[in-house]
Protein backbone atom coordinates (compact mmCIF):
# COMPACT_ATOMS: atom_id res chain seq x y z
CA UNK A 1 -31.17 67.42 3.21
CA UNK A 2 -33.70 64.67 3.14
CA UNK A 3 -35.15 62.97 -0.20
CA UNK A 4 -38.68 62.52 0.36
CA UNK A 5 -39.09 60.53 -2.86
CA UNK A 6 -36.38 57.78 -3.01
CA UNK A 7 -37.35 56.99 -6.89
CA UNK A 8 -35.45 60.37 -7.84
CA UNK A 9 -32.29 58.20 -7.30
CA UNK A 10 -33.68 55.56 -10.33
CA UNK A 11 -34.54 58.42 -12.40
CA UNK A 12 -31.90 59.37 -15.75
CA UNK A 13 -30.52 62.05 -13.40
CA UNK A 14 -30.38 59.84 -10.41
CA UNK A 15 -26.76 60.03 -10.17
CA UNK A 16 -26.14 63.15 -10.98
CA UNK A 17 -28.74 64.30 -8.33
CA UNK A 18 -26.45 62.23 -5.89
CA UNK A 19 -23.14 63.75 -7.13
CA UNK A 20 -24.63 67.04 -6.26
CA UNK A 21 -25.70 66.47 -2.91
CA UNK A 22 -22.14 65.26 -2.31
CA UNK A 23 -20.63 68.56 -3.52
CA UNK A 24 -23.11 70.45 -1.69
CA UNK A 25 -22.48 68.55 1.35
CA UNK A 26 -18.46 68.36 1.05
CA UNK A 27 -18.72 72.69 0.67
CA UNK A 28 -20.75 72.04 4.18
CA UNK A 29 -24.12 73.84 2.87
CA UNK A 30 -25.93 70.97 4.41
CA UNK A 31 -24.55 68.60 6.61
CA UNK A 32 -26.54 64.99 6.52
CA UNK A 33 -28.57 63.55 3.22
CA UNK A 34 -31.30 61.24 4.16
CA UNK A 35 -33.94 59.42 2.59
CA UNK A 36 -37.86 59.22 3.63
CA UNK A 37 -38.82 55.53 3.01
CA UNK A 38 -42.32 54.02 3.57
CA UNK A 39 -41.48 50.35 2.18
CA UNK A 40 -38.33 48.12 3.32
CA UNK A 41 -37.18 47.38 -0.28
CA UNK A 42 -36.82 51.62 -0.55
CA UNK A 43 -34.28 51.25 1.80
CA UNK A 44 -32.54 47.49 0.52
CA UNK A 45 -32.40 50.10 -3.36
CA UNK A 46 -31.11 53.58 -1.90
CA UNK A 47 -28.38 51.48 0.45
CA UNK A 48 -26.96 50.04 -2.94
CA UNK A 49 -26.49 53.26 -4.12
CA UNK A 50 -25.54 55.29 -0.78
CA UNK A 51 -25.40 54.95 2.68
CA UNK A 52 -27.57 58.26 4.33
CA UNK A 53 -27.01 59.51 7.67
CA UNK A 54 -30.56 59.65 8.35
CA UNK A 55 -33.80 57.39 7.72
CA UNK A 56 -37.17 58.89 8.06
CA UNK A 57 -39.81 56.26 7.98
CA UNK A 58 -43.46 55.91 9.37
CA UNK A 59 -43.60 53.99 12.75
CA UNK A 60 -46.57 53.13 14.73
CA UNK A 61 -46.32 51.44 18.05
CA UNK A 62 -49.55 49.61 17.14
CA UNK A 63 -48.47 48.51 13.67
CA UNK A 64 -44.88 47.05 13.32
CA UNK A 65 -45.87 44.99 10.16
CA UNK A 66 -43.39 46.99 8.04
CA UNK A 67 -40.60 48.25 10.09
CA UNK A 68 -40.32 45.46 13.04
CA UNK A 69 -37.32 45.89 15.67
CA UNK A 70 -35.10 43.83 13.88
CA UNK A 71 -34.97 46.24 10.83
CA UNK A 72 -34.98 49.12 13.24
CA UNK A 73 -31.43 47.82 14.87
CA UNK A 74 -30.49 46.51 11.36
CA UNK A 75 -30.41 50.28 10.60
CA UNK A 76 -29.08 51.55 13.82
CA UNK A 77 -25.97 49.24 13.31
CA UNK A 78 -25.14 50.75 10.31
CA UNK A 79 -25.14 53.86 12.30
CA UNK A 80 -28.27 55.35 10.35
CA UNK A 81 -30.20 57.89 12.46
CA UNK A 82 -33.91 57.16 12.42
């Protein structure tokens, strides 16, 4: 299951959207939560609430400005799939 907008979790029901995807996810319905992130402070917010197995984020070769290598391996040390 992958959250496409990462504000959900700041929202009044942002916990209780959590909570569910934990339930959902301990009864095995889905098997990963992720986030899609397009700014490096979405990622520094949703890590204080969760850790997700998987990070979708835009990456081009041409324009590391945003996501350079070291927050790539940052990531991939906390053993978050990109």
């Amino acid at each position: 299951m992958l959250l496409h907008d990462v504000s959900d979790l700041d929202k009044d029901n942002g916990k209780k959207l959590l909570k569910k995807l934990f339930e959902i996810k301990k009864q095995k319905i889905i098997k990963n939560i992720g986030v899609s992130i397009y700014k490096k402070e979405e990622i520094i917010k949703v890590l204080k609430k969760f850790k997700p197995h998987t990070i979708q984020l835009p990456y081009n070769v041409l324009n590391l400005n945003e996501f350079d290598d070291n927050f790539i391996k940052s990531l991939k040390k906390k053993n978050i799939k990109l």
